[in-house]
Protein backbone atom coordinates (compact mmCIF):
# COMPACT_ATOMS: atom_id res chain seq x y z
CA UNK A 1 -54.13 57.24 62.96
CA UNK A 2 -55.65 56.67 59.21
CA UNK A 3 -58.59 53.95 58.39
CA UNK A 4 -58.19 51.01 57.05
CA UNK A 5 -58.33 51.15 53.27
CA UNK A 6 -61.74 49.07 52.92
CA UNK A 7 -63.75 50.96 49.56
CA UNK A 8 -63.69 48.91 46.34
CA UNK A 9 -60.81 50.59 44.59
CA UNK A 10 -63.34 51.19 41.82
CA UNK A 11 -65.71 53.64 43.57
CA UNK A 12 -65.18 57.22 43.76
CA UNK A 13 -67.49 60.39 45.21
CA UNK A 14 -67.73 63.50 43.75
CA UNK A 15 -68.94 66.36 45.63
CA UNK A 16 -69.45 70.82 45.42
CA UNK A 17 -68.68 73.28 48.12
CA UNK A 18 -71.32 75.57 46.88
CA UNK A 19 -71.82 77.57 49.87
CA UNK A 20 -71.18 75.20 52.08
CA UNK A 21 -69.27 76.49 55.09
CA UNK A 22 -66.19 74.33 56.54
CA UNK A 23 -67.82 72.43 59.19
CA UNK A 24 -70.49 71.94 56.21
CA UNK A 25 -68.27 70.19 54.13
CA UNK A 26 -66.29 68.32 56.96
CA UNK A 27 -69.48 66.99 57.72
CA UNK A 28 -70.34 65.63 54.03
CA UNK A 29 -66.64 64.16 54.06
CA UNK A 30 -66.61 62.54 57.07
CA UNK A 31 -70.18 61.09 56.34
CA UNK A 32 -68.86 59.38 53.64
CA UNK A 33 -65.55 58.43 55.67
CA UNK A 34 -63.23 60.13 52.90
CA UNK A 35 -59.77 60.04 52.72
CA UNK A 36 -58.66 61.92 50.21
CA UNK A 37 -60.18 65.08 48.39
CA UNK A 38 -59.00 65.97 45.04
CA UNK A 39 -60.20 69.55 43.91
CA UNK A 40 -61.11 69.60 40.23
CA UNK A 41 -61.76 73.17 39.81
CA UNK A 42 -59.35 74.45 36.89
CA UNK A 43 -58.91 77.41 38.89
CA UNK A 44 -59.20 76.43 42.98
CA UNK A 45 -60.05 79.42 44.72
CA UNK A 46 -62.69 81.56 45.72
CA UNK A 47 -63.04 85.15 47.34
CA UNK A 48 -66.65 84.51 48.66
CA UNK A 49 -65.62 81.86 50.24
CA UNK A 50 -61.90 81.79 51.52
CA UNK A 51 -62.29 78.36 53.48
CA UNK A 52 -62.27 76.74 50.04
CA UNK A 53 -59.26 77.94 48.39
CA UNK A 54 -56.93 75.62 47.88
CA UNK A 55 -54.45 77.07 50.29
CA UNK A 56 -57.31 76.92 53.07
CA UNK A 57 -58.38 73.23 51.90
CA UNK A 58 -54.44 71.98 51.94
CA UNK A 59 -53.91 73.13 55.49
CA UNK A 60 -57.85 72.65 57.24
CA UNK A 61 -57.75 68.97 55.70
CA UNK A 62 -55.04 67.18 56.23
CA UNK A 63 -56.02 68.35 60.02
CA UNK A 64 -58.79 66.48 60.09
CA UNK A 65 -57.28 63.24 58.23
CA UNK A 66 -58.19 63.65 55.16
CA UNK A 67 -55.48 64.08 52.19
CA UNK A 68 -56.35 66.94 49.51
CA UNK A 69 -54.79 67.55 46.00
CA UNK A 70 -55.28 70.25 43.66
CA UNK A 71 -55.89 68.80 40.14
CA UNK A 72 -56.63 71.39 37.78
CA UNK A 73 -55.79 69.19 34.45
CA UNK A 74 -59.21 68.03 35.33
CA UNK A 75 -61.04 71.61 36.01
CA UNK A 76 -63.81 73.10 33.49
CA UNK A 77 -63.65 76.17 31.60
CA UNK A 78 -62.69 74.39 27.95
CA UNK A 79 -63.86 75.89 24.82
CA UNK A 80 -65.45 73.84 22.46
CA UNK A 81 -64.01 72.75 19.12
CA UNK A 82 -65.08 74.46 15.90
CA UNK A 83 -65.38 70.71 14.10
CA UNK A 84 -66.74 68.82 17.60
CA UNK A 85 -68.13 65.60 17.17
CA UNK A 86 -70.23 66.55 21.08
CA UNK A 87 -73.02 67.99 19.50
CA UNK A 88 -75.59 66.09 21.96
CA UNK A 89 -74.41 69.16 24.34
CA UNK A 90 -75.91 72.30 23.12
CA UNK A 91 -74.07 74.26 25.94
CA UNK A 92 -71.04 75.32 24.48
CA UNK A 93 -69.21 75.23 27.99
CA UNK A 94 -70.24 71.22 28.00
CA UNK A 95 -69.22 70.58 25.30
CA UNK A 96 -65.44 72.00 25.26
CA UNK A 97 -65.41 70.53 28.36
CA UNK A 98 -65.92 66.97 26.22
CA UNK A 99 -63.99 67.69 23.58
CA UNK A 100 -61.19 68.23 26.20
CA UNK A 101 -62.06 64.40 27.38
CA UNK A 102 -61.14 63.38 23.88
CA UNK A 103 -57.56 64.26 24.83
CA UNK A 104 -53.96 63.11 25.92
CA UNK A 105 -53.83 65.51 29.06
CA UNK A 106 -57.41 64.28 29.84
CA UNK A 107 -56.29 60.72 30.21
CA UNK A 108 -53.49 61.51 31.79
CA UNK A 109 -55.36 63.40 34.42
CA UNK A 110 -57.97 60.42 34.47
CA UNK A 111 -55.45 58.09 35.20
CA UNK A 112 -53.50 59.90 37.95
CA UNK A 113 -57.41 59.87 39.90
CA UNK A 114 -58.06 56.32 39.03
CA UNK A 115 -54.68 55.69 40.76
CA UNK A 116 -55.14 58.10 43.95
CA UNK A 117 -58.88 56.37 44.15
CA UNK A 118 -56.83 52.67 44.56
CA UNK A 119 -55.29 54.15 47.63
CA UNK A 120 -57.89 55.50 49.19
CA UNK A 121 -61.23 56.74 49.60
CA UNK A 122 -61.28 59.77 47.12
CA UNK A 123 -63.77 62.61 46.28
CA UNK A 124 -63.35 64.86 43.54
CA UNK A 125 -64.37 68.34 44.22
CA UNK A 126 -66.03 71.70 42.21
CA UNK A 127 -67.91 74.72 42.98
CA UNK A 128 -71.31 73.66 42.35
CA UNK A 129 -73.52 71.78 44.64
CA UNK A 130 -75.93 70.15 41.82
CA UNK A 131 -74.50 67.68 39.80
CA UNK A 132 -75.75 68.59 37.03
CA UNK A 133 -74.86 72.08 36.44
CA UNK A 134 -71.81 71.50 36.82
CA UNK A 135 -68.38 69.30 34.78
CA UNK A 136 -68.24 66.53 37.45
CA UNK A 137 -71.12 64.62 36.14
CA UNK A 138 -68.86 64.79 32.67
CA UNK A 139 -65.74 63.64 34.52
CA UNK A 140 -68.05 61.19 36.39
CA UNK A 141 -69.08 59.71 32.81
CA UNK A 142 -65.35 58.92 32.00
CA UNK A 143 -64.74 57.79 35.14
CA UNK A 144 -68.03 54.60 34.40
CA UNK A 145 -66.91 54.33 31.07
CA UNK A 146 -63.50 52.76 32.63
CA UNK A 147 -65.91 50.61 35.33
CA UNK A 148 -65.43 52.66 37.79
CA UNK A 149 -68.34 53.56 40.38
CA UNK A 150 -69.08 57.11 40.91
CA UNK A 151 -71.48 58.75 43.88
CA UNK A 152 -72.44 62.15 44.19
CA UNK A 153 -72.65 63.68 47.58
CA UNK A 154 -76.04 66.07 47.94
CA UNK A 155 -75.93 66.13 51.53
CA UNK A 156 -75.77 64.32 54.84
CA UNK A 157 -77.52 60.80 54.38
CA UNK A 158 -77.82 62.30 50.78
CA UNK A 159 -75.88 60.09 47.93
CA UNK A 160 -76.93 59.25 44.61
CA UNK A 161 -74.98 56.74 42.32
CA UNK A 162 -73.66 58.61 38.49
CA UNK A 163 -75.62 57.02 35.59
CA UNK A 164 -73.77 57.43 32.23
CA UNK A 165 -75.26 60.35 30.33
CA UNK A 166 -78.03 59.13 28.39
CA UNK A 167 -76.82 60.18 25.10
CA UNK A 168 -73.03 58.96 25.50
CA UNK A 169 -71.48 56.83 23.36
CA UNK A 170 -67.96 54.80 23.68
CA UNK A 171 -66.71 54.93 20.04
CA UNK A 172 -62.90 53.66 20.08
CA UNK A 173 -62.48 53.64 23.56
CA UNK A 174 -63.57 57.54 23.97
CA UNK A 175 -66.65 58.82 25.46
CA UNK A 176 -68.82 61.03 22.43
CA UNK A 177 -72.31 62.92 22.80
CA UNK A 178 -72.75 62.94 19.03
CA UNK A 179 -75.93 65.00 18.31
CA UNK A 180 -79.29 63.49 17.82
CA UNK A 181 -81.03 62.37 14.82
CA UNK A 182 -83.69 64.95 15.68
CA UNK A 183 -82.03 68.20 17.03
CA UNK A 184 -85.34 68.77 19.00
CA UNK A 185 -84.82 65.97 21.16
CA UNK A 186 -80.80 67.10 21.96
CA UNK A 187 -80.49 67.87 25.11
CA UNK A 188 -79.37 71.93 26.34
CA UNK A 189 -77.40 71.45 29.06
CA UNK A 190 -77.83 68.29 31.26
């Protein structure tokens, strides 16, 4: 029998396997009373760690209640643009990642987790536990810029709320990292 939808449409969790085993994660969904689990990686697999390949994560889920959905339109490895306006990010992986957000397929993708994140109480999933080494934080500052709520998932009792990147701009309804003033001060990676 599913829960009641009670969550704020507005509020989403993001979360990394890392290497996390199963009952691990089940754990960190459950705490959270999750729904629905929408993996982000652009590639969803993983030979280290079979219990979170997609395949794995579409049947082990859904046995336990909670929905999951591949969504790879939303997944990292971008390369950066030779003219990008991102130059806040000084890690070239960052910032193809937002000069991807700049795009059509981006909002599309955006969108289409906005939407699953009305019906029910949705984390978005990636490899890496920490936040910050990772794209969700990047996803997780489109996802404010549109008022939504955003909490990462650390660990059991462990939740922190997303904070738009300090150096983020909304220019035209799009999210920018332009670089700063002083290149000394631009951030590296996070």
């Amino acid at each position: 029998m599913s829960r009641p939808f009670t969550t704020p449409p507005r509020r989403l969790w993001t979360i990394g396997h890392s290497t996390r085993s199963n009952e691990e994660l089940l754990i960190l969904l459950r705490s959270q009373e999750l729904q629905r689990l929408i993996d982000i990686r652009r590639y969803p697999g993983s030979r280290r760690y079979p219990h979170v390949h997609s395949a794995a994560l579409a049947k082990s889920l859904p046995a336990v209640g909670i929905r999951y959905e591949d969504m790879p339109r939303l997944g990292g490895r971008r390369t950066a643009r030779s003219d990008s306006p991102n130059g806040g990010w000084k890690n070239a992986s960052f910032r193809g990642y937002v000069d991807y957000m700049q795009t059509e397929a981006f909002d599309q993708a955006l969108d289409a987790l906005m939407a699953h994140a009305a019906e029910a109480r949705t984390a978005i999933m990636c490899a890496e536990a920490v936040p910050r080494r990772c794209h969700r934080p990047l996803v997780a500052d489109g996802l404010v810029a549109r008022g939504r709520e955003v909490l990462h998932i650390l660990g059991v009792g462990q939740v922190t709320p997303h904070r738009l990147t300090s150096f983020a701009m909304v220019q035209d309804g799009r999210l920018l990292y332009p670089a700063a003033a002083d290149q000394s001060s631009t951030l590296r990676m996070w």
